[in-house]
Protein backbone atom coordinates (compact mmCIF):
# COMPACT_ATOMS: atom_id res chain seq x y z
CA UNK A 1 24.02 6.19 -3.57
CA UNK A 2 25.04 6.55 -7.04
CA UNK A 3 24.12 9.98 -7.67
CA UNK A 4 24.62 10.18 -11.67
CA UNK A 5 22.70 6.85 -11.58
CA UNK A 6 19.80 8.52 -9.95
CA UNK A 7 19.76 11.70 -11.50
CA UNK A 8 18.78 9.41 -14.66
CA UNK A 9 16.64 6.95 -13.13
CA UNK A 10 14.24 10.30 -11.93
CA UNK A 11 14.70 11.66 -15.50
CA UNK A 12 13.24 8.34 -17.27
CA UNK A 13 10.69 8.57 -14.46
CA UNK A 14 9.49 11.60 -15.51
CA UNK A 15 9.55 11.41 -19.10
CA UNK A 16 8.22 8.22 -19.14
CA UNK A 17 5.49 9.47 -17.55
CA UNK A 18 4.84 12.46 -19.32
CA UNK A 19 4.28 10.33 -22.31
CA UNK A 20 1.58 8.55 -21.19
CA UNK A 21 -0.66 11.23 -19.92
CA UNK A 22 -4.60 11.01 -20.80
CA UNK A 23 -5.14 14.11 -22.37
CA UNK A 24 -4.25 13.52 -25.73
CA UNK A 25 -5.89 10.30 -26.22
CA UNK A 26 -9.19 11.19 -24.60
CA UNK A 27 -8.69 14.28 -26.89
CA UNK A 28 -8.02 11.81 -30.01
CA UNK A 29 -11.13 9.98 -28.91
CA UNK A 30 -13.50 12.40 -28.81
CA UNK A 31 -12.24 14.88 -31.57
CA UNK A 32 -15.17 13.45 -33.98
CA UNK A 33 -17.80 13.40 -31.68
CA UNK A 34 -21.38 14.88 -32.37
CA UNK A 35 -23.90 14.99 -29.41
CA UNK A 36 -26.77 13.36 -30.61
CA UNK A 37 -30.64 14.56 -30.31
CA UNK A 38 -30.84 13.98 -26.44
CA UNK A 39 -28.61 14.82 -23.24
CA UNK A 40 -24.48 14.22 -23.14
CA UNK A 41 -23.33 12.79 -19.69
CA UNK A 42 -20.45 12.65 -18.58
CA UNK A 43 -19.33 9.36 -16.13
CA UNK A 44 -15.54 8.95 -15.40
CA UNK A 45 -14.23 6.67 -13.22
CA UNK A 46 -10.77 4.93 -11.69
CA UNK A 47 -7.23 6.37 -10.77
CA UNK A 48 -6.72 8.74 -13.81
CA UNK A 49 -10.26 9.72 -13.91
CA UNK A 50 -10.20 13.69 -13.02
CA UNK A 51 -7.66 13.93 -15.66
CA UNK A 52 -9.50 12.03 -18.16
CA UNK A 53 -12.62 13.62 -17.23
CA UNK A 54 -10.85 17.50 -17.61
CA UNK A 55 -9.60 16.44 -21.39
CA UNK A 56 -13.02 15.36 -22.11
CA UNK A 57 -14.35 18.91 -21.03
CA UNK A 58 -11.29 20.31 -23.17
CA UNK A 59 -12.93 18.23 -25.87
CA UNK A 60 -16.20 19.30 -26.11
CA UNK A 61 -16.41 22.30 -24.08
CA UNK A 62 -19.22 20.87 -21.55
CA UNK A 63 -21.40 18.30 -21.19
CA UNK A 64 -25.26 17.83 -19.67
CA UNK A 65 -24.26 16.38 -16.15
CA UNK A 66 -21.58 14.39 -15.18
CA UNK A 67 -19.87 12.06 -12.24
CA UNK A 68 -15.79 11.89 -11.38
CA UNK A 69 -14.71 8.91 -8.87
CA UNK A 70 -11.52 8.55 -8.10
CA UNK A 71 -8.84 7.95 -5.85
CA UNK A 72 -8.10 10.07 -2.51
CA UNK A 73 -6.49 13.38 -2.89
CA UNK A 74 -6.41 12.59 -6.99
CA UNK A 75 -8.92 15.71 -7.35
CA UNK A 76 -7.36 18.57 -8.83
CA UNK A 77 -10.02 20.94 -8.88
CA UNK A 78 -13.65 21.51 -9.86
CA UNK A 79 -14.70 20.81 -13.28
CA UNK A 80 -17.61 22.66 -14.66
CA UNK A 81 -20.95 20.52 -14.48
CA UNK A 82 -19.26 17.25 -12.84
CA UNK A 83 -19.52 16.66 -9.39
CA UNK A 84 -16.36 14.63 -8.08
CA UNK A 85 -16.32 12.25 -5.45
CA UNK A 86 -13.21 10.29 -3.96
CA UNK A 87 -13.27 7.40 -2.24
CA UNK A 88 -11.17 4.07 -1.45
CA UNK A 89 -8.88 1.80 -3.37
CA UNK A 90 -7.63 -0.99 -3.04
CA UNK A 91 -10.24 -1.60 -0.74
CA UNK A 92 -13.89 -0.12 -1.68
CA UNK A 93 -15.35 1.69 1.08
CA UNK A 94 -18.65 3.93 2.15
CA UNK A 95 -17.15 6.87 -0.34
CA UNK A 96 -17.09 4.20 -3.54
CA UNK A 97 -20.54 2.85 -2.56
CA UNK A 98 -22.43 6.41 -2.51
CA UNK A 99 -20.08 7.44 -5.32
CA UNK A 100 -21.65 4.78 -7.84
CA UNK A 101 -24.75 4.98 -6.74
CA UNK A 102 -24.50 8.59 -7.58
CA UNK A 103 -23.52 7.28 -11.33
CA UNK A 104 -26.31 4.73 -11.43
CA UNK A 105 -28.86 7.39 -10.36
CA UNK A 106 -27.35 9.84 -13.00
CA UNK A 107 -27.85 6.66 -15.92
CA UNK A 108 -31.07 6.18 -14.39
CA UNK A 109 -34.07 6.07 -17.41
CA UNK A 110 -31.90 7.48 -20.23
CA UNK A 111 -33.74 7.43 -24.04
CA UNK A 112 -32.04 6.51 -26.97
CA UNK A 113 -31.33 9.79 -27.97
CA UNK A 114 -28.71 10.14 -24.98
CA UNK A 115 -25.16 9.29 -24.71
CA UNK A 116 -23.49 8.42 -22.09
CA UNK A 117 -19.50 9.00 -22.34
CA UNK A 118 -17.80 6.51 -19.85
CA UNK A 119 -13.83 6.96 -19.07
CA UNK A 120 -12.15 4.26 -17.42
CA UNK A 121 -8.78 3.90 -15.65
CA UNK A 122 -7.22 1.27 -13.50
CA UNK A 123 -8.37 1.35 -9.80
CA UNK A 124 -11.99 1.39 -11.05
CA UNK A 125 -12.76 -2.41 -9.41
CA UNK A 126 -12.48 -0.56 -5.94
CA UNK A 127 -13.32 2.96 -6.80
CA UNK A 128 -16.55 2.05 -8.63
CA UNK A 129 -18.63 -0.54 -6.67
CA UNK A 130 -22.19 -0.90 -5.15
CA UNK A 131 -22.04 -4.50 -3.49
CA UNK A 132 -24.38 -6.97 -3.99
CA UNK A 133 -23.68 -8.32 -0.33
CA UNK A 134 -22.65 -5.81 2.93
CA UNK A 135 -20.23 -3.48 2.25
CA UNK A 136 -18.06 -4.85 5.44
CA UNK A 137 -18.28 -8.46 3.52
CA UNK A 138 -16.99 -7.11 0.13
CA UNK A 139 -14.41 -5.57 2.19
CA UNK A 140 -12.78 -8.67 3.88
CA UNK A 141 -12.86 -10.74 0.52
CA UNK A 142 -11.20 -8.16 -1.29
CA UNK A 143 -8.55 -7.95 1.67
CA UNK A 144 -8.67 -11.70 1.37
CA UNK A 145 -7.86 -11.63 -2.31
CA UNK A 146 -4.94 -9.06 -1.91
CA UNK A 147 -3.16 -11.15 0.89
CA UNK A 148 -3.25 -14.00 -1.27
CA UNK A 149 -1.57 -12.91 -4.07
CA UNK A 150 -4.50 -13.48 -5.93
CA UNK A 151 -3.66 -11.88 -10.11
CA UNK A 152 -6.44 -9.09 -11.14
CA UNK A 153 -7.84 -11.14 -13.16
CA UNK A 154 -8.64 -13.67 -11.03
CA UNK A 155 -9.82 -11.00 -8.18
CA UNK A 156 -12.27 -9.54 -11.08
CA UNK A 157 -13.37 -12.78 -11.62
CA UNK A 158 -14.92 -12.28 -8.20
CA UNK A 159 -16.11 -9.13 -7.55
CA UNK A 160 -18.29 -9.08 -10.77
CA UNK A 161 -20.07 -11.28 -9.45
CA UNK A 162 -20.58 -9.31 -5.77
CA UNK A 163 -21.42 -5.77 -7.80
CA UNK A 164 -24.40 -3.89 -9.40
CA UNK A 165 -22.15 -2.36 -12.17
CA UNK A 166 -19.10 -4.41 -12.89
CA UNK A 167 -19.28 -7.20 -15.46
CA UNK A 168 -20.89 -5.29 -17.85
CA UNK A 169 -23.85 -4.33 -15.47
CA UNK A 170 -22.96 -0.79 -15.59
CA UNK A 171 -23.93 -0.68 -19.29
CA UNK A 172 -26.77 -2.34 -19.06
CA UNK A 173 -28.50 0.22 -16.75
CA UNK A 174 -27.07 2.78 -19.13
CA UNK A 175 -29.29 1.19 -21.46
CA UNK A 176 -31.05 1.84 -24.03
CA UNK A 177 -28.30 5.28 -23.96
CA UNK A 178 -25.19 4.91 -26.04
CA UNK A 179 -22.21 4.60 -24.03
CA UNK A 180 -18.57 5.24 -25.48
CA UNK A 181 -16.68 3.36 -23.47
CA UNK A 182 -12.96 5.00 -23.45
CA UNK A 183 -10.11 3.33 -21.48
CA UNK A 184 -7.22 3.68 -20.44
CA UNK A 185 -5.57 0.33 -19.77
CA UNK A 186 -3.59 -0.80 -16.73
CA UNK A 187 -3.63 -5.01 -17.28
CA UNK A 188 -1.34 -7.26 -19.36
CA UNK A 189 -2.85 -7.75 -22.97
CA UNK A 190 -5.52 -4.64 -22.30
CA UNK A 191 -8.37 -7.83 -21.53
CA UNK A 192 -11.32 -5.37 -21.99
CA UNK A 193 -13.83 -6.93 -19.79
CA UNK A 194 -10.86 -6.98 -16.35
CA UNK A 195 -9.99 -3.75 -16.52
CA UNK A 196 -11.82 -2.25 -13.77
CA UNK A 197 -13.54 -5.44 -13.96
CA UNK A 198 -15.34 -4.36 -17.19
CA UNK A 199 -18.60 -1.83 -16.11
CA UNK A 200 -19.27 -1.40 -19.90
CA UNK A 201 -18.03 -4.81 -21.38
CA UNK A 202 -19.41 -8.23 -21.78
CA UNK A 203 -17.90 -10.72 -19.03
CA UNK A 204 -15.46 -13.28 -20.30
CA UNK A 205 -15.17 -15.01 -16.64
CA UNK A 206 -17.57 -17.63 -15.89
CA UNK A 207 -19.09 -18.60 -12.67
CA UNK A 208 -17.05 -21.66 -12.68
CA UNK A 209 -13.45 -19.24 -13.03
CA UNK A 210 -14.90 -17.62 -9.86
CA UNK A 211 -15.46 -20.75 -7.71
CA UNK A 212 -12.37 -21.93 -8.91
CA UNK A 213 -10.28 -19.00 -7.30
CA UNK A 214 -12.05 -19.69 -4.07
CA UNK A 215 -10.88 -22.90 -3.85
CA UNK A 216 -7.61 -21.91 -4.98
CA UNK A 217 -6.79 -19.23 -2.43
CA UNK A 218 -9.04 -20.80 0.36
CA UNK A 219 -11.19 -17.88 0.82
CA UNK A 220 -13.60 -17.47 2.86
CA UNK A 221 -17.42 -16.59 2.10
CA UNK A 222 -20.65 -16.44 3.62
CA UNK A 223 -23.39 -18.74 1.95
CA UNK A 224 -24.99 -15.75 0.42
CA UNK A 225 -21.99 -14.46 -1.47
CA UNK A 226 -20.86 -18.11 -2.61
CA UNK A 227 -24.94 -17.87 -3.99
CA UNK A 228 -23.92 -14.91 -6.79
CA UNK A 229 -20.84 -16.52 -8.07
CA UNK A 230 -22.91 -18.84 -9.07
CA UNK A 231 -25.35 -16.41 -11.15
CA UNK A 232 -23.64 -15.27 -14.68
CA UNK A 233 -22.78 -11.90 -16.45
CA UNK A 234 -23.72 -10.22 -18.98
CA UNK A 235 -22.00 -11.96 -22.29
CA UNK A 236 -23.21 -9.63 -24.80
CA UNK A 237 -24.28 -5.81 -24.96
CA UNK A 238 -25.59 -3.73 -27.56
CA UNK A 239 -25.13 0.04 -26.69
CA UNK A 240 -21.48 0.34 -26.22
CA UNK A 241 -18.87 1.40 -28.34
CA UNK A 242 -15.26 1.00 -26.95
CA UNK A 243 -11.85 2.49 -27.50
CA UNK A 244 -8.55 2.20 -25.91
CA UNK A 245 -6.48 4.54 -25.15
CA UNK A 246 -3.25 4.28 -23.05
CA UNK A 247 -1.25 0.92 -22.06
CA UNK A 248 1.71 -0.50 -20.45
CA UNK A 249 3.36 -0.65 -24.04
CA UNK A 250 3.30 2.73 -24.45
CA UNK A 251 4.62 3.17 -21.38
CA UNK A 252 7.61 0.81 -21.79
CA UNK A 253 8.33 2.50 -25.11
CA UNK A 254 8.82 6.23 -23.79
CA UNK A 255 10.91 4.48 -21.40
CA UNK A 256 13.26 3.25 -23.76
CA UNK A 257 12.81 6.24 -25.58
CA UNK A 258 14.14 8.75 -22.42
CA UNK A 259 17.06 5.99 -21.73
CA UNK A 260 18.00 6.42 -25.31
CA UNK A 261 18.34 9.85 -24.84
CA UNK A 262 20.57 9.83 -21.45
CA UNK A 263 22.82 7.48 -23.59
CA UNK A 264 21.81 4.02 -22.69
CA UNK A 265 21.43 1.46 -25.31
CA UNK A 266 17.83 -0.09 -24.35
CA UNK A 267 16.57 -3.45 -24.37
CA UNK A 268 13.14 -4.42 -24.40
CA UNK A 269 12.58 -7.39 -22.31
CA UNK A 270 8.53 -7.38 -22.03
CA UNK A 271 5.11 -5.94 -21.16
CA UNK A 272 3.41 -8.76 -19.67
CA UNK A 273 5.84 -9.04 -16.69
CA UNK A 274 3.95 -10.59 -14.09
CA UNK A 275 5.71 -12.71 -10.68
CA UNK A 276 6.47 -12.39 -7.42
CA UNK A 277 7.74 -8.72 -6.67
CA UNK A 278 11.12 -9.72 -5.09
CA UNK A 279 11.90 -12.39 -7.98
CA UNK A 280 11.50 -10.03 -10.59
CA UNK A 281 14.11 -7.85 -8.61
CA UNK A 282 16.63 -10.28 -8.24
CA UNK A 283 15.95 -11.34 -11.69
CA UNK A 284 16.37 -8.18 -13.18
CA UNK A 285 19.86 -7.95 -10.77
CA UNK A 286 21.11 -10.89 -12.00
CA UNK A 287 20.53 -9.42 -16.14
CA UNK A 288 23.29 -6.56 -15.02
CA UNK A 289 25.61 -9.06 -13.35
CA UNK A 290 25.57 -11.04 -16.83
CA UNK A 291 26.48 -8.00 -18.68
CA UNK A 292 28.94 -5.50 -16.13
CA UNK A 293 31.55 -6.61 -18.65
CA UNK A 294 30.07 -5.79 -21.89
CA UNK A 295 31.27 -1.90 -21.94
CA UNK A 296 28.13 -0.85 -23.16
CA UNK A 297 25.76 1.40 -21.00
CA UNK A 298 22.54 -0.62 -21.40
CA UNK A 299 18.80 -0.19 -20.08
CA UNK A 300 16.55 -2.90 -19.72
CA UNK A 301 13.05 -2.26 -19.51
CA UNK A 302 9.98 -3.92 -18.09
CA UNK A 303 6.72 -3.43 -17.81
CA UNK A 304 3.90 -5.47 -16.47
CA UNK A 305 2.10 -6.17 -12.70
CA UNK A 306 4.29 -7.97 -9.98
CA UNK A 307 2.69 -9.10 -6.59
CA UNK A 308 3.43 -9.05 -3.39
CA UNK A 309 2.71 -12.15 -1.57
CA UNK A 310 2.09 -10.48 2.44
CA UNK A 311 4.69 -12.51 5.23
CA UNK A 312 4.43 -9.71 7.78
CA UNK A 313 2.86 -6.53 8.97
CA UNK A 314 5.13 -4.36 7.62
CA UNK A 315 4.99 -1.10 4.75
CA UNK A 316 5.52 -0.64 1.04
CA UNK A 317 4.17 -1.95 -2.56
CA UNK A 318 5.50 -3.99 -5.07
CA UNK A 319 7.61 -1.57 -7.20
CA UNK A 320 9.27 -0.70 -3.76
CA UNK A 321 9.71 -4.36 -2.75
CA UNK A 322 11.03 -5.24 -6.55
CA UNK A 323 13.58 -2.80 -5.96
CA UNK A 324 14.33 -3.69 -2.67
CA UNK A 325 14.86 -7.00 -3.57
CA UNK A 326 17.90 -6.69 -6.06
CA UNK A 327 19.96 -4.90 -3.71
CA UNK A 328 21.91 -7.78 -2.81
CA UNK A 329 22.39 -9.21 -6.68
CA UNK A 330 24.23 -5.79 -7.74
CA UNK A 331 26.11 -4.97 -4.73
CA UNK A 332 29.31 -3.68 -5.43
CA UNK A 333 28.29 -3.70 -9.26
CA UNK A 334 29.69 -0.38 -11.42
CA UNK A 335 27.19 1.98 -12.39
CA UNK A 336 24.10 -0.57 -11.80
CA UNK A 337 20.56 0.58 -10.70
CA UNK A 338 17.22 -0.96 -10.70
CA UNK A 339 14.42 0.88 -9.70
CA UNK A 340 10.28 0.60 -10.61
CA UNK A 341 7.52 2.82 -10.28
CA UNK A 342 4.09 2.74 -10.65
CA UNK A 343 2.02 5.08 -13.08
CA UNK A 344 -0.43 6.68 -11.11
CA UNK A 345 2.22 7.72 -9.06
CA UNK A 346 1.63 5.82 -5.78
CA UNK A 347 2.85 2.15 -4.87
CA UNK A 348 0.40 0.20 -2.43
CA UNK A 349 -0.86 1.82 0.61
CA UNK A 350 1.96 4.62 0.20
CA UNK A 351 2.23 7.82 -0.67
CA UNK A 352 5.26 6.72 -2.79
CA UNK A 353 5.80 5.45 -6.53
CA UNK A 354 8.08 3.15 -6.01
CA UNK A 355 11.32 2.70 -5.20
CA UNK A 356 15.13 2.73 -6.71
CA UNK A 357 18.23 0.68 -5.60
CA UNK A 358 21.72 0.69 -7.57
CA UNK A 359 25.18 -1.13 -6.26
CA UNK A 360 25.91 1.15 -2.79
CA UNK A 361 22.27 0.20 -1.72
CA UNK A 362 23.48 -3.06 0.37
CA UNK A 363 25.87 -1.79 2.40
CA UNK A 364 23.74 1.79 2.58
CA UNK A 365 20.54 -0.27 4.29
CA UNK A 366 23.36 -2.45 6.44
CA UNK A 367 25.03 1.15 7.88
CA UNK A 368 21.51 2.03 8.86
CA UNK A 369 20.89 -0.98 10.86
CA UNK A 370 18.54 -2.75 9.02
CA UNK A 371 18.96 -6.40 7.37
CA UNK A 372 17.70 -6.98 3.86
CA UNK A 373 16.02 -10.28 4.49
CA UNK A 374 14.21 -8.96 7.78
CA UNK A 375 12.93 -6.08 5.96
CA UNK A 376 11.45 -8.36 3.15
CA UNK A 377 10.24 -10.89 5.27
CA UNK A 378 8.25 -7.96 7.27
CA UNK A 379 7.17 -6.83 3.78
CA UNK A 380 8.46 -3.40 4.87
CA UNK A 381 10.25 -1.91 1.91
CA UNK A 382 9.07 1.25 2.12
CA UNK A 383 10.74 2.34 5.05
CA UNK A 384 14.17 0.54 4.49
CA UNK A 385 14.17 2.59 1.22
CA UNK A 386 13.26 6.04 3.10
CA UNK A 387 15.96 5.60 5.09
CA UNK A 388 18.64 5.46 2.08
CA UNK A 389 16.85 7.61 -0.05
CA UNK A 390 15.62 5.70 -2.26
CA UNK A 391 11.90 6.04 -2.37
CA UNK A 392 10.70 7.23 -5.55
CA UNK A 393 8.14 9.88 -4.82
CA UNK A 394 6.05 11.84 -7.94
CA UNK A 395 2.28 12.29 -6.05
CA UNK A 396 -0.54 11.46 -8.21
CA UNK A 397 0.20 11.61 -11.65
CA UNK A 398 -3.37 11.49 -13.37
CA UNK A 399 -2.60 8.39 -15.35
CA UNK A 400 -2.68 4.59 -14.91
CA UNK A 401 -1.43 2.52 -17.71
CA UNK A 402 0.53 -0.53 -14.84
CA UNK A 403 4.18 -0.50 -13.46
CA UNK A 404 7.66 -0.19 -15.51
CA UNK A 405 10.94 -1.86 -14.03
CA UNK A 406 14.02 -0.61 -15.45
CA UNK A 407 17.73 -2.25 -14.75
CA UNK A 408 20.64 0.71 -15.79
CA UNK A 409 23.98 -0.08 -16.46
CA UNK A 410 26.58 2.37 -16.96
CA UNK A 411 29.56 2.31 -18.50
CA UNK A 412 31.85 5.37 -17.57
């Protein structure tokens, strides 16, 4: 391993994510907010949402009740007046059903003297969820829909449709409260109503989108779930007021900004990346191949969603497996590293963030015994990387704005 390499690939990690951190824009949110005549609750929900929910309290000192649902071990503490719950993503589970239910019963018969402040992060489609159909049923088509390679936006399209508080249904049993809806976007374009599959925002999928990503992906539902696809969303609502706060541009930008400052010239190649995993790798390998000879030390930066389209059984996510994947196009390449990490600090089922490869990663995995084309076939990035270091590990970071890819070259 290139150690200079990855001394700055962990620095542009951690800056990067530094810079994107909740607290001040849930702060700049809420710094002109008046409680109005009745009660001030509190309801924050997704992968960021104990840190969200702790600015808030910064904010405004405390607040009537409140709920926190978010991700396993993503609670940092107690928070004064907010019970927190944590429960399962990328597949719901009992916790997320109870968990929401909780929220519902907390919105339950609100006046319109009350205000109900709602802060959403990415991971809030599986974390906030009271099916519509069996829990074990919502399960298996949300498994179905990950093994597909089905985009977010097409799984929302879905599970609106199955739930009691996405599409917009969440606001309307706030209702007739004010809710100020404050998020913190993780999806290309920040498309209000799929992030978290919208709990506070009119639906812009139709019934027909849904159906249409059945057929698409061949999934497979009982009679009774194929019955609500077919029943539409909300379209408009009339108590919410919505800000955003947080997205994978800002992201990309403190990126660029921390490369800058190791010495790398960077170059902004786009927020809305969104492919296969191991394509945008090898794509991203092949960009440093085409410019080894410039003699510049360069830093191309991308931000955006991959996915991972499952072959075999085995362990990792897609930052790991993008990574992974451009071993082989800068092998033996001076000073060249590639390496992508997710914002909320863990990569698919892992406890990593993603992963980091540069040009002595080849022949590093090949000493260890392991073939680069077997491991990807077996979708097992994660442990090929552990095994030549080159997991990228930062726990949970309290934010979730989507994934950055950056490709370093360095010219000594």
């Amino acid at each position: 391993m290139n150690q200079a390499l990855r001394r700055d690939a962990d620095e542009i990690v951690r800056a990067s994510l530094a810079a994107v951190l909740p607290d001040a824009a849930v702060q700049r949110a809420l710094r002109n907010y008046r409680p109005g005549k009745g009660r001030t609750l509190l309801v924050a929900v997704g992968k960021a949402a104990w840190q969200m929910a702790k600015a808030a309290l910064d904010t405004l000192g405390k607040v009537d009740d409140g709920v926190v649902i978010t991700k396993y071990d993503h609670v940092r503490g107690e928070l004064p007046g907010v019970c927190c719950f944590e429960a399962g993503h990328p597949v719901p589970d009992e916790n997320s059903f109870s968990a929401t239910k909780k929220a519902l019963d907390l919105v339950h018969g609100l006046s319109a003297d009350d205000t109900v402040i709602f802060l959403l992060s990415g991971g809030g489609s599986a974390l906030f969820e009271l099916p519509l159909i069996p829990g074990e049923e919502l399960q298996d088509i949300t498994r179905q829909m990950l093994a597909s390679g089905a985009d977010i936006v097409e799984m929302n399209s879905i599970r609106k449709r199955l739930s009691a508080v996405k599409g917009g249904r969440f606001a309307l049993a706030c209702e007739p409260a004010r809710v100020l809806n404050i998020v913190l976007s993780d999806i290309l374009g920040d498309p209000l109503d799929s992030i978290a599959s919208g709990p506070a925002f009119p639906d812009g999928s139709t019934c027909a989108d849904a159906l249409a990503v059945v057929e698409k992906y061949h999934l497979s539902l009982t009679p009774e779930a194929l019955a609500l696809l077919q029943k539409e969303t909300p379209k408009k609502l009339h108590n919410v007021e919505t800000q955003i706060n947080g997205s994978v541009r800002e992201l990309c930008a403190a990126a660029a900004s921390a490369a800058e400052k190791l010495g790398y010239e960077p170059v902004y190649l786009t927020d809305r990346l969104s492919c296969e995993a191991r394509e945008a790798g090898r794509f991203l390998a092949d960009i440093l191949k085409s410019h080894a000879g410039d003699g510049k030390s360069l830093a191309f930066i991308a931000g955006g969603e991959t996915v991972v389209h499952l072959t075999g059984e085995g362990l990792g996510g897609r930052n790991q497996e993008l990574a992974l994947a451009a071993c082989e196009g800068i092998d033996g390449v001076p000073g060249a590293a590639v390496f992508s990490v997710g914002s909320d600090g863990t990569d698919g089922p892992t406890d990593a963030a993603g992963g980091y490869a540069d040009g002595e990663s080849l022949a590093a995995l090949k000493e260890a015994g392991l073939n680069l084309h077997a491991v990807l076939a077996d979708n097992d990035a994660y442990h090929a990387l552990k095994a030549i270091d080159g997991l990228i590990m930062t726990g949970p970071t309290g934010t979730n704005v989507n994934d950055v890819a950056v490709a370093l070259l360095r010219t000594p």
